[in-house]
Protein backbone atom coordinates (compact mmCIF):
# COMPACT_ATOMS: atom_id res chain seq x y z
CA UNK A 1 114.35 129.00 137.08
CA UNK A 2 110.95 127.66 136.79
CA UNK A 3 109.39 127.61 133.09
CA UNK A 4 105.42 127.90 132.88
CA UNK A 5 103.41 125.37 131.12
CA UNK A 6 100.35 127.10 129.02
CA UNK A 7 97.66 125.53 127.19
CA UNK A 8 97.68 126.37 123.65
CA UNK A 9 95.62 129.48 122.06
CA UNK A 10 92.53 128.17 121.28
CA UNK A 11 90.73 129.24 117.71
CA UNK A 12 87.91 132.01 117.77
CA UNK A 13 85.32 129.48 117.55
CA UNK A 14 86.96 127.53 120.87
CA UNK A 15 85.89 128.85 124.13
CA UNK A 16 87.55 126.12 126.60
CA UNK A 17 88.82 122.86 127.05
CA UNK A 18 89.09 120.13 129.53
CA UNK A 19 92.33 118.52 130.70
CA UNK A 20 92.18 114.78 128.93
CA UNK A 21 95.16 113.23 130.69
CA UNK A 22 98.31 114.43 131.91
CA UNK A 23 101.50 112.37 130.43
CA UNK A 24 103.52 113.58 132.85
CA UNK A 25 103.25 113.74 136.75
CA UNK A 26 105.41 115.95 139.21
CA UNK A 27 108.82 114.69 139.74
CA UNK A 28 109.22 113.06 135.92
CA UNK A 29 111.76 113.59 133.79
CA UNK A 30 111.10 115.25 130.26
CA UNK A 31 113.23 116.35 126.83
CA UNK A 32 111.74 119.14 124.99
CA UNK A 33 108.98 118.61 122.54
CA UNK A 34 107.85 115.70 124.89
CA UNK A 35 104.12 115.46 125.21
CA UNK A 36 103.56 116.50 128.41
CA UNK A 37 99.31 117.03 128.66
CA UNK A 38 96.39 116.94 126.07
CA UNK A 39 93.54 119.16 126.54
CA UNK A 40 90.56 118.11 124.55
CA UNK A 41 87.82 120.96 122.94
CA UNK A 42 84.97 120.35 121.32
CA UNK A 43 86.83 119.74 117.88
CA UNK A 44 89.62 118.49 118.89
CA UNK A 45 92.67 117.42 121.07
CA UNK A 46 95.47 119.80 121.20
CA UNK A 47 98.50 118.42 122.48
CA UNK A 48 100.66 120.52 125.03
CA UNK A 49 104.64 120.40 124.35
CA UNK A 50 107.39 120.79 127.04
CA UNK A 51 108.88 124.04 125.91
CA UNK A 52 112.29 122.95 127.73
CA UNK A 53 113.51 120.05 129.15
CA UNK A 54 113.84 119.12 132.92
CA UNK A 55 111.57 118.34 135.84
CA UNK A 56 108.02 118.53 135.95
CA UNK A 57 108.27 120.43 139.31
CA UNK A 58 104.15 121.20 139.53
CA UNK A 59 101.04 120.72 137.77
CA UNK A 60 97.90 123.32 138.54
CA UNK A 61 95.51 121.65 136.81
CA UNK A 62 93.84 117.87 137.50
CA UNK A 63 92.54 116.20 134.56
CA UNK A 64 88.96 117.00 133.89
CA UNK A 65 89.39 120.68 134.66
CA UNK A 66 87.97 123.18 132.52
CA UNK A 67 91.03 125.07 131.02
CA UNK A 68 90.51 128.46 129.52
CA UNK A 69 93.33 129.60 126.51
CA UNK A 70 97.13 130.00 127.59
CA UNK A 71 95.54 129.29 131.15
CA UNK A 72 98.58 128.38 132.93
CA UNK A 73 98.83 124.42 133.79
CA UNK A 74 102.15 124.00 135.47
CA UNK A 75 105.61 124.70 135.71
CA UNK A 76 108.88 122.47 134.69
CA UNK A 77 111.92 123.04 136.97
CA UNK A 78 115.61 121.89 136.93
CA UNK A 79 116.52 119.22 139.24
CA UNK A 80 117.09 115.36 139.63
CA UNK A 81 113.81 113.27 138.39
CA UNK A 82 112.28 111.25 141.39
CA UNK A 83 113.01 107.65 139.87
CA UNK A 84 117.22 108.55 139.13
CA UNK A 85 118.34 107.38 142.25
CA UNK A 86 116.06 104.62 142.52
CA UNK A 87 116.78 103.64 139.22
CA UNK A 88 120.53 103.66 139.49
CA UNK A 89 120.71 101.66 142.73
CA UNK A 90 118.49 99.26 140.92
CA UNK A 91 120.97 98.99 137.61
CA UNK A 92 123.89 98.53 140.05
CA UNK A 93 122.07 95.74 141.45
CA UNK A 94 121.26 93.94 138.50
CA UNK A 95 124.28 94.79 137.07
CA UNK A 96 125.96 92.11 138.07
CA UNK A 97 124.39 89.62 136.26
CA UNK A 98 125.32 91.20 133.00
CA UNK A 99 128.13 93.29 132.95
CA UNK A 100 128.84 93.46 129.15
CA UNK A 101 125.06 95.67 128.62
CA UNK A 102 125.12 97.52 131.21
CA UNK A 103 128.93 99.16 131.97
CA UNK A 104 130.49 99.26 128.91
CA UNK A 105 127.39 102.39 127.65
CA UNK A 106 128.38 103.80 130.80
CA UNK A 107 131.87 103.78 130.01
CA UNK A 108 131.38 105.64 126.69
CA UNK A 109 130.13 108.12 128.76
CA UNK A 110 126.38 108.98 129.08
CA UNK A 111 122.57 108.69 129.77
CA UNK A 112 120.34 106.47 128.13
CA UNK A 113 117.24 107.58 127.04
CA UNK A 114 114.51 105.15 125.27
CA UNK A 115 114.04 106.64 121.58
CA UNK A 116 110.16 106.73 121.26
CA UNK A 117 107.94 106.82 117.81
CA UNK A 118 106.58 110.51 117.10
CA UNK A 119 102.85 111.24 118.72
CA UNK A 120 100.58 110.41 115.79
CA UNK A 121 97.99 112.44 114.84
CA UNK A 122 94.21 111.22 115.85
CA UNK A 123 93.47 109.62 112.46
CA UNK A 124 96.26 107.33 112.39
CA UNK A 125 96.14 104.66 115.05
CA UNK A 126 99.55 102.85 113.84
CA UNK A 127 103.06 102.50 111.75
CA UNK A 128 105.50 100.37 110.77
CA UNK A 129 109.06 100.66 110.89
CA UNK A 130 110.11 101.35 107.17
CA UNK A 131 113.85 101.48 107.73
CA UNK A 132 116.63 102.21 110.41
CA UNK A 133 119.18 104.19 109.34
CA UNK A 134 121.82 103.72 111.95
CA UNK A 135 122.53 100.21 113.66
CA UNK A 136 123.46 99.50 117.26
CA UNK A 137 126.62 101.30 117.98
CA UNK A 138 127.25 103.56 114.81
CA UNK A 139 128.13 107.15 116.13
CA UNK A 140 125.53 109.37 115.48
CA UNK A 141 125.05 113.24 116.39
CA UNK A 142 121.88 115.18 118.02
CA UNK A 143 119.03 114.96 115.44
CA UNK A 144 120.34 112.22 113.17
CA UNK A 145 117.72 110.44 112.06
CA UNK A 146 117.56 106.96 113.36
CA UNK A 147 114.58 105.23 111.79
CA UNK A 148 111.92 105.82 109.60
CA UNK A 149 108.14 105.26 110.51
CA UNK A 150 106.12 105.08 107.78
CA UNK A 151 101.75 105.51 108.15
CA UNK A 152 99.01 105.25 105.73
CA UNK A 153 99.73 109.47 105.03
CA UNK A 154 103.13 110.25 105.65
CA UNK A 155 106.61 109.02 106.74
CA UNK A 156 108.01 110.23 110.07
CA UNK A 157 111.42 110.68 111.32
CA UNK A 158 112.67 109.24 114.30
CA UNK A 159 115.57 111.76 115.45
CA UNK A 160 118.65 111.40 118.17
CA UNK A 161 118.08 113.14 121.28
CA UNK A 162 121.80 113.88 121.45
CA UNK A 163 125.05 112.84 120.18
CA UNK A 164 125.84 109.27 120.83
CA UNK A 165 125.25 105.83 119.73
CA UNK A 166 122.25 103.48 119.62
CA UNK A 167 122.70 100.73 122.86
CA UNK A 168 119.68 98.45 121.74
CA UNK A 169 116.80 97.86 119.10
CA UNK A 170 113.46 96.69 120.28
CA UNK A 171 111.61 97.50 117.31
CA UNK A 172 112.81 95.70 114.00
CA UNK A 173 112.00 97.00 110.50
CA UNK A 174 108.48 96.26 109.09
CA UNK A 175 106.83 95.65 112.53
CA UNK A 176 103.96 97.67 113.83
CA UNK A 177 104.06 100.47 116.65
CA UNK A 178 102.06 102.57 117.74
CA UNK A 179 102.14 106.41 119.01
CA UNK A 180 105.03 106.80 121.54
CA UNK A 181 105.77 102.51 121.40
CA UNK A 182 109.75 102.56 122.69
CA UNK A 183 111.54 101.81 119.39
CA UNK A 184 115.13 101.32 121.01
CA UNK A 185 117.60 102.33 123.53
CA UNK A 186 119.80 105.65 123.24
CA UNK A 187 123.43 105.99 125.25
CA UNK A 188 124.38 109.83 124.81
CA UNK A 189 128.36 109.89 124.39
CA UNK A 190 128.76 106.59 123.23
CA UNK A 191 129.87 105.31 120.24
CA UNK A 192 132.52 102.55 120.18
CA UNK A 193 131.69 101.41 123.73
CA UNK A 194 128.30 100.59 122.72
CA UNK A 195 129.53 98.76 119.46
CA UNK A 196 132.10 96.75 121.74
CA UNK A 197 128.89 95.64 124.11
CA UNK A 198 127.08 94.67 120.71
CA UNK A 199 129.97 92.37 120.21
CA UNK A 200 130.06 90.83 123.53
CA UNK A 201 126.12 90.05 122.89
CA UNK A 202 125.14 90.14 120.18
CA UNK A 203 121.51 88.76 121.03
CA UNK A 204 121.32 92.22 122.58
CA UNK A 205 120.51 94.10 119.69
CA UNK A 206 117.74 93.43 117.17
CA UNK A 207 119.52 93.29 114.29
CA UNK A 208 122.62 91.33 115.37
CA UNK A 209 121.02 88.00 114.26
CA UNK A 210 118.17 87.15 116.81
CA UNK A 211 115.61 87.41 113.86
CA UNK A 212 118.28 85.96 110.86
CA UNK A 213 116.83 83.61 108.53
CA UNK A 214 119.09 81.05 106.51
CA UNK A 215 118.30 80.49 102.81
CA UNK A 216 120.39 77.76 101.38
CA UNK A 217 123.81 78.31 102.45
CA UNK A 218 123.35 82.14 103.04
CA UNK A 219 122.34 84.05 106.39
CA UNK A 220 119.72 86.95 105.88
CA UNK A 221 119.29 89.76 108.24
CA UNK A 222 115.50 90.91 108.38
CA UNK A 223 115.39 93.78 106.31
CA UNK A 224 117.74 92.17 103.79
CA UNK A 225 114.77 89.27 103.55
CA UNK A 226 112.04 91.87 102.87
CA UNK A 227 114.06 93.81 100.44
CA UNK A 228 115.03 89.94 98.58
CA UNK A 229 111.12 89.47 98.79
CA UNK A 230 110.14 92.55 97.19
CA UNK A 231 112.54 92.30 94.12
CA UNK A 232 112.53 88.56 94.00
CA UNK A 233 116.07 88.37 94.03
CA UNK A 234 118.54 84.82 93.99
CA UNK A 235 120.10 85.21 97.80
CA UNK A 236 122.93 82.78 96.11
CA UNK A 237 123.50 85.53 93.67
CA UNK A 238 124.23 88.24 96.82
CA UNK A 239 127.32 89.01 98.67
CA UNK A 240 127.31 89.31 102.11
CA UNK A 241 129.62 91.86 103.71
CA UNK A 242 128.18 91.06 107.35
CA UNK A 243 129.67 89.48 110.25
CA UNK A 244 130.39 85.66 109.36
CA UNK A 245 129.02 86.74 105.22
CA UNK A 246 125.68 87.51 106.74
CA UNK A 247 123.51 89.47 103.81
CA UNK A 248 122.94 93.20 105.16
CA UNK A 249 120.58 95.60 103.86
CA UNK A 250 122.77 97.19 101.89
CA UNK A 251 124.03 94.55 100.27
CA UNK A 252 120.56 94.23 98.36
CA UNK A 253 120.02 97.58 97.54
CA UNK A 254 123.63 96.87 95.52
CA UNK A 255 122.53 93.70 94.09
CA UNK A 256 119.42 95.78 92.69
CA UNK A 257 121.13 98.73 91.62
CA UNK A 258 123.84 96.66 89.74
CA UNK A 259 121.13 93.91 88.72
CA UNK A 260 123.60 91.21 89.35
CA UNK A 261 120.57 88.93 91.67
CA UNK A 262 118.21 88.57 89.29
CA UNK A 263 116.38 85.25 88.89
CA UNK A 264 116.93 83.58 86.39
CA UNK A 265 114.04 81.10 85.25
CA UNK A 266 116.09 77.79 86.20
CA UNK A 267 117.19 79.29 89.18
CA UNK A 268 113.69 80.65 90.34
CA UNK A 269 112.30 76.87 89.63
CA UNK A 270 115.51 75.15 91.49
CA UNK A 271 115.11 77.47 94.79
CA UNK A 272 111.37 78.12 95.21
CA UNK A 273 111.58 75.47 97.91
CA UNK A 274 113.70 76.87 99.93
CA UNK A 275 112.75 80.98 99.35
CA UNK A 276 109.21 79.88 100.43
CA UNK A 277 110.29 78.46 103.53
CA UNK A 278 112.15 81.35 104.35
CA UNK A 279 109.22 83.86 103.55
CA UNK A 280 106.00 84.11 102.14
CA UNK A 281 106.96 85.89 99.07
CA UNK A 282 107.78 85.69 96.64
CA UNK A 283 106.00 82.02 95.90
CA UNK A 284 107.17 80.41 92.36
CA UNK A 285 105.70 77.78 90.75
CA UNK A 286 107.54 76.36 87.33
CA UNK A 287 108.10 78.77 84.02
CA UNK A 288 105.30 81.15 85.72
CA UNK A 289 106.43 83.09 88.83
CA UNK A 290 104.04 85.34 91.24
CA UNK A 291 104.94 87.48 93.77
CA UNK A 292 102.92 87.88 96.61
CA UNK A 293 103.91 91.39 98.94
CA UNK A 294 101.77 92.97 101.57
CA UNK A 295 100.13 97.17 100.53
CA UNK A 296 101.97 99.55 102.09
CA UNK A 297 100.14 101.58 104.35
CA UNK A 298 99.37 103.91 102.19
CA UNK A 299 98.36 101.84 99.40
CA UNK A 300 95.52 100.79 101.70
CA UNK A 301 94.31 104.12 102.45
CA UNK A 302 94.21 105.14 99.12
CA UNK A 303 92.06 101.91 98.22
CA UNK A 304 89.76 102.66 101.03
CA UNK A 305 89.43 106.40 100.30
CA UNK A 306 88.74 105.62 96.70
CA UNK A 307 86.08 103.29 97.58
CA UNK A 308 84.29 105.12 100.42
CA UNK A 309 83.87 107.69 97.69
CA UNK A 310 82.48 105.68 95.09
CA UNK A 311 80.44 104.16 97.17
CA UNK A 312 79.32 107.63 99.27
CA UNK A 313 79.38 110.18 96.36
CA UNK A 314 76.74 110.33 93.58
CA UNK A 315 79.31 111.18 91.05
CA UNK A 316 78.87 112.24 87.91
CA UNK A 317 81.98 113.20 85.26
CA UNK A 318 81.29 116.18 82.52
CA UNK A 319 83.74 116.68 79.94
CA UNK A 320 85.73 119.38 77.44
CA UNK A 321 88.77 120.37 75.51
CA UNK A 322 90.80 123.27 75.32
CA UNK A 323 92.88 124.83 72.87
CA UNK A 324 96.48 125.07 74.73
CA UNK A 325 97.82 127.35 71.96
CA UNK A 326 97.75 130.44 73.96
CA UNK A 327 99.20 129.16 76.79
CA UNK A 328 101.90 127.12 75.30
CA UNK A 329 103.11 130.53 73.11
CA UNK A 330 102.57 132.81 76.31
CA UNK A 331 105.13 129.63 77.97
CA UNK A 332 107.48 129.94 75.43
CA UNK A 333 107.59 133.58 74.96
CA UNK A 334 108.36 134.32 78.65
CA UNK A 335 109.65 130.83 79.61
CA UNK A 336 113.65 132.21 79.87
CA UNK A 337 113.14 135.28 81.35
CA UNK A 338 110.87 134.01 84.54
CA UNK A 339 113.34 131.47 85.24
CA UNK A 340 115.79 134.00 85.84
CA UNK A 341 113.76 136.08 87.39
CA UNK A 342 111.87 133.59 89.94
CA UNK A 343 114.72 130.63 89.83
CA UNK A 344 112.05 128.11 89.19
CA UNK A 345 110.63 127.13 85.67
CA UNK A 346 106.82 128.39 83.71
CA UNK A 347 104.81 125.49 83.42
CA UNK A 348 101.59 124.67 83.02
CA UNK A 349 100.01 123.83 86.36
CA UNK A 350 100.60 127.41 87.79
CA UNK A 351 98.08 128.73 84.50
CA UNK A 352 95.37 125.71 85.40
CA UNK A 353 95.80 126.70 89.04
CA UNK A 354 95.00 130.24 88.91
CA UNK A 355 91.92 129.34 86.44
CA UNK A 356 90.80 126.74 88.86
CA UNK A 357 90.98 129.38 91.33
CA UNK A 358 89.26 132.13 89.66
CA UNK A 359 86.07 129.18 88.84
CA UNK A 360 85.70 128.08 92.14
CA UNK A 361 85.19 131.82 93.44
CA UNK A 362 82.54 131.96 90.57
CA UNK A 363 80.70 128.76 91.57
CA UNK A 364 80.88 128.63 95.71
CA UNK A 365 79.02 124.99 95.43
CA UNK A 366 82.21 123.54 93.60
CA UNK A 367 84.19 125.09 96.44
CA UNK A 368 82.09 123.70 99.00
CA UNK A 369 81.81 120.40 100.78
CA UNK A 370 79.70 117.59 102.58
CA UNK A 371 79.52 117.30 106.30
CA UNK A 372 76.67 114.78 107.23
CA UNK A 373 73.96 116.64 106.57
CA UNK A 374 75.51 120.10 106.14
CA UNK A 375 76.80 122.18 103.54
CA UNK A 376 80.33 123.89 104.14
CA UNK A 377 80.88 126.77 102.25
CA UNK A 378 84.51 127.69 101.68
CA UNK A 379 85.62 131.55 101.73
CA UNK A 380 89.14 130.50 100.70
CA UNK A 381 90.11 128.21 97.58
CA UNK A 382 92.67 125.53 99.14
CA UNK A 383 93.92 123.41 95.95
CA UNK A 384 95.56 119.65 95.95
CA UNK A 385 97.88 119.45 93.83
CA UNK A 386 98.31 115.11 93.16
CA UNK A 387 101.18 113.79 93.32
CA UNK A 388 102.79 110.84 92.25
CA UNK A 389 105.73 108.59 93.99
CA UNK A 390 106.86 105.28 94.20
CA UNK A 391 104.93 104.86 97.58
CA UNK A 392 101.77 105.78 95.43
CA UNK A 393 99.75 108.56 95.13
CA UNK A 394 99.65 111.91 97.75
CA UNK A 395 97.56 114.87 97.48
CA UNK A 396 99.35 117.73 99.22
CA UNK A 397 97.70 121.23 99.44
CA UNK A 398 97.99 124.53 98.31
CA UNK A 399 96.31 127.27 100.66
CA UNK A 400 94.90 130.55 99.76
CA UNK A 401 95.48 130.22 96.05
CA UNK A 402 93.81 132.84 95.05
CA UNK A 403 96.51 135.33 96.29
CA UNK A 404 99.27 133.17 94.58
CA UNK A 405 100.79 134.60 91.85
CA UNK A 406 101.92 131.90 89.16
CA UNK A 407 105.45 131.52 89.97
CA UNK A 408 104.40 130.74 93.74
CA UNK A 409 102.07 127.66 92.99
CA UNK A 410 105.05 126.62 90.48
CA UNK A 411 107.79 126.38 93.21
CA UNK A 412 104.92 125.32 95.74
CA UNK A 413 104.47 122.48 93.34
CA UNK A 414 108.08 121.70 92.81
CA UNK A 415 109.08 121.76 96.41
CA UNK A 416 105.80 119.38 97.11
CA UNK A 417 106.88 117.04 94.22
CA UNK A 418 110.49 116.94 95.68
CA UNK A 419 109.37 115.95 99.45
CA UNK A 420 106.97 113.47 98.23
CA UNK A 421 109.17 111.84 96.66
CA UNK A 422 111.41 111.67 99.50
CA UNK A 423 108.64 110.89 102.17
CA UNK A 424 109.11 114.06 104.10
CA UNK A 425 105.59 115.42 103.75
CA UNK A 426 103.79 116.75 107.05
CA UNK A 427 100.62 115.49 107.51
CA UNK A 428 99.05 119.11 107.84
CA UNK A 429 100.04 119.67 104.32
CA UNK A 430 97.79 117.11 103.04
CA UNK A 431 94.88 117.80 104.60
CA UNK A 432 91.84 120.63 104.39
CA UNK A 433 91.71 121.22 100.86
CA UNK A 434 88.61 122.24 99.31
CA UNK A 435 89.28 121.29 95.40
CA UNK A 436 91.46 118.69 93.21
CA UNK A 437 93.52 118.61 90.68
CA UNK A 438 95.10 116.03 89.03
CA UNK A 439 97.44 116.33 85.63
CA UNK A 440 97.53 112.08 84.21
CA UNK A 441 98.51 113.93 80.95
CA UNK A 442 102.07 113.97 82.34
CA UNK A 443 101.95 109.77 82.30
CA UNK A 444 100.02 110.13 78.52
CA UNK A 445 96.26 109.57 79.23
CA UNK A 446 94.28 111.33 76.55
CA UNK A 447 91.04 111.14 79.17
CA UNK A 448 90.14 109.61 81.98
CA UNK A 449 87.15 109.93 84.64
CA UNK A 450 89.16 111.44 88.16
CA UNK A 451 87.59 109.99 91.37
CA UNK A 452 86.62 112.71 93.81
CA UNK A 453 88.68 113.19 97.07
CA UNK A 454 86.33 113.23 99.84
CA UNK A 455 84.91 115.11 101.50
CA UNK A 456 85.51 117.80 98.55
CA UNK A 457 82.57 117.63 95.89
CA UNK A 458 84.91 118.17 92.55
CA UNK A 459 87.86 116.92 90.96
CA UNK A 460 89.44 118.48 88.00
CA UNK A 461 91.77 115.99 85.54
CA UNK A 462 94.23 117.35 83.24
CA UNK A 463 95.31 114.98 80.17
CA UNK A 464 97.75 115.15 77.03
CA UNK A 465 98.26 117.50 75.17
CA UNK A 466 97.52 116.56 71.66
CA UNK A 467 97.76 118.46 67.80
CA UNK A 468 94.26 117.87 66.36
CA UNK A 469 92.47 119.18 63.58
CA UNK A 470 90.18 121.61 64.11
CA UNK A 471 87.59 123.77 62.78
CA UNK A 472 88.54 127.59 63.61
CA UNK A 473 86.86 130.61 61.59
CA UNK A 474 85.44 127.68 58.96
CA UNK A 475 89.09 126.86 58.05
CA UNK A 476 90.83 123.12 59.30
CA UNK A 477 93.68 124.23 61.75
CA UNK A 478 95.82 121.70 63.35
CA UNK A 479 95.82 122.84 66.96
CA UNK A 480 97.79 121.49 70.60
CA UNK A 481 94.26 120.01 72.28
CA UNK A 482 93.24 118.98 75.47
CA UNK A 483 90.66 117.28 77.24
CA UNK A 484 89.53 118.12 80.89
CA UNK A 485 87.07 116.47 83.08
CA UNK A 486 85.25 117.40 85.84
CA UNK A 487 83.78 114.65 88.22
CA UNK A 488 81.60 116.07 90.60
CA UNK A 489 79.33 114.92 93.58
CA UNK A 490 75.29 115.18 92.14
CA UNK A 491 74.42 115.56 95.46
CA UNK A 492 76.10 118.85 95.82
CA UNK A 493 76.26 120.22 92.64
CA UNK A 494 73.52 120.62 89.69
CA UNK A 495 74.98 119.73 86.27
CA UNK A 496 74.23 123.28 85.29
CA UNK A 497 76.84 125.12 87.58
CA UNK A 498 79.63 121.80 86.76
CA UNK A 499 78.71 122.28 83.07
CA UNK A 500 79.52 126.10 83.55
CA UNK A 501 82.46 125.69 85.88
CA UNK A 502 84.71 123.96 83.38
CA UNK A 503 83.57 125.98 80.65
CA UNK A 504 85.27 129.11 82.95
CA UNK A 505 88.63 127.26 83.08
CA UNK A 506 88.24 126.74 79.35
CA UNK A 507 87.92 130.19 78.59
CA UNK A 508 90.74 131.52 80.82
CA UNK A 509 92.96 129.34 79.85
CA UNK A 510 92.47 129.64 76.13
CA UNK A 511 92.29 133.82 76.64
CA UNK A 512 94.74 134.22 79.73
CA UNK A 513 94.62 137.97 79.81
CA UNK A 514 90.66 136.84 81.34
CA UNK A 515 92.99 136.04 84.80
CA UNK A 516 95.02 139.10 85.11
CA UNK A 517 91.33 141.37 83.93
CA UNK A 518 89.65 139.55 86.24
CA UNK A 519 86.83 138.93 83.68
């Protein structure tokens, strides 16, 4: 039975689209989720999705037609794709010349399909392969992930399209692809067979020494010499458990974790020959090593983001303190009873959230943003929450805040922090936000001067909390202080209404009945 092929609904403010380019053409072969056609509106390009897998049986729409929402485009069918047959007469014929690649997959008992890297959104042009988790013949079931691509936002999953093994490797870890670049070679229902064909060849796969450096006396598969690199490790020092005592991956993450590679400074003097001719870093020179390691991805966006709005904004940074007392006894009064009751614990962001949230209602131009020439006013408060991970730092997003109660921003915040951490982030969830906050109190700053997260127009930064004396009622009081800073764009916003904005939070948070009043 024939399954139709819609375009997408299209927002309010979208009346059509064009076709951009089809993907696919009739008689092709597609797995579900493959991208099959883009149509392209005036905003942007919305990417159509085969909703099962099969045959692309007909398409009603050339590209360049104007396509109106869920306007039917074509239809996939079930049936035998165009190029099979061709395509199998055409392995048996070069089949013969190598025997050990191409019928011992078969014999484990299925398809191959090339594994592809995900469709990246428009703003990201390219990846790199951060790791692959399975190796060329390891068993693996449907949706395993196989590799991790990492881009200047996010890192992506590269999953199994079925149970099986991996046949081949044509993309090795830390080189560059691009959207949909074939990363390797997939045999459904294999498993050992593929392993034995690894053996026969080994040149077949990527990681079965074609890209091996030697060090000394010791073999180093690629991703073991990047990881050796990065922690400036003594290869002598490592154990190999690879074929012939080659020096796997995983043998360096153990080296690390049990610290048993660590240069010493004899040793770093005695083999910086030799680890520099292997790779370009680290480099060491006598008693007074340096490491030299190429940014991450997103190191570099960060940089450039952080520039572009120095160098774009006219910002401006007002300060003020708050007295934390009444939040920090409201905390501790209630602290027990809403873990039990919402599973997730009171702290302080969910109180700076809500007053955030209230503010930017009261002063629209803080909520606002730059667009060329144009002012975008907000109706919603979307909040970043930053956060920090080894990768570096990530600002995912908080929507409709406003309607959050407290113990939803806290496990919002929670689950955010845990994904970051683990890289598995979408890229939607760090983008559209209309305000910033930012807590370096949790690292010990006392005050700092945040940098605005284009194209928003404020930033708020929390700091450390801090028992000060202070003059309350004409008596000295020692009291739990903060600072807070606002940096704002001048271009946007008048001191006046900045000035007033964090005076708001002030006052809610240091009377936080004000929030549930709504005064």
């Amino acid at each position: 039975m024939a399954t139709e092929i819609k375009a997408p609904s299209f927002p309010e403010s979208v009346a059509e689209g064009s076709v951009a380019a089809w993907h696919k053409q009739p008689g092709d072969s597609v797995e579900r989720d493959e991208l099959i056609v883009e149509i392209e509106t005036d905003k942007v390009v919305l990417e159509v999705l085969a909703p099962e897998a099969g045959v692309l049986a007909e398409t009603l729409v050339e590209e360049g037609d104007t396509v109106e929402s869920e306007q039917l485009l074509g239809r996939i069918g079930e049936g035998e794709a165009k190029g099979d047959k061709a395509a199998e007469q055409s392995d048996t014929e070069t089949g013969k010349k190598s025997d050990a690649k191409a019928e011992q997959p078969a014999a484990g008992g299925g398809e191959k399909h090339e594994v592809k890297a995900p469709t990246f959104p428009e703003s990201i042009q390219e990846g790199t392969v951060a790791s692959w988790n399975k190796q060329v013949g390891e068993a693996v079931k449907r949706d395993e992930v196989l590799a991790e691509i990492e881009t200047d936002k996010v890192v992506l999953e590269v999953v199994a399209p079925a149970d099986g093994a991996l046949a081949e490797i044509k993309a090795e870890e830390g080189s560059q692809v691009e959207s949909e670049a074939v990363l390797a070679v997939f045999a459904e229902g294999a498993g050992g067979a593929a392993s034995t064909a690894a053996d026969v060849e080994p040149g077949a796969s990527a990681d079965d020494g074609a890209s091996d450096e030697k060090v000394g006396d010791k073999i180093l598969a690629p991703a073991a010499r990047k990881l050796v690199a990065e922690h400036d490790l003594d290869v002598n020092r490592i154990e190999g458990t690879g074929k012939g005592g080659r020096i796997l991956k995983e043998d360096v993450q153990r080296a690390v974790k049990e610290g048993s590679a660590a240069k010493s400074a004899k040793s770093a003097k005695a083999s910086s020959g030799a680890t520099q001719a292997a790779t370009p870093a680290p480099a060491v020179e006598g008693e007074r090593p340096e490491k030299r390691v190429p940014m991450s991805r997103l190191r570099q966006t960060i940089a450039k983001r952080l520039v572009q709005a120095q160098q774009t904004a006219a910002m401006l940074t007002t300060y003020n303190e708050v007295d934390m007392g009444a939040v920090m006894d409201l905390r501790a009064q209630y602290k027990d009873t809403f873990l039990k009751t919402h599973d997730v614990k009171l702290g302080f962001m969910g109180f700076f959230v809500k007053a955030a949230s209230e503010a930017l209602k009261r002063f629209p131009d803080v909520n606002a943003s730059i667009d060329g020439s144009d002012i975008v006013y907000h109706g919603y408060q979307d909040i970043g929450v930053a956060v920090s991970t080894d990768r570096g730092l990530v600002v995912p997003v908080l929507r409709d805040t406003d309607s959050m109660k407290v113990a939803d921003v806290e496990k919002g915040i929670v689950d955010f922090g845990k994904r970051a951490r683990d890289g598995k982030l979408g890229i939607d969830e760090m983008q559209g936000g209309t305000f910033t906050i930012t807590n370096g109190g949790i690292f010990g700053s006392l005050m700092s001067t945040p940098i605005i997260n284009p194209p928003q127009t404020a930033i708020l930064g929390m700091h450390k909390i801090q028992e000060r004396p202070m003059a309350v009622n004409g008596k000295v009081e020692i009291r739990p202080m903060m600072y807070l800073a606002v940096s704002y764009d001048h271009r946007m916003i008048d001191g006046k209404d900045a000035v007033q904005f964090l005076v708001t939070i002030k006052e809610l948070l240091e009377d936080p009945a004000r929030l549930l009043l709504d005064i």
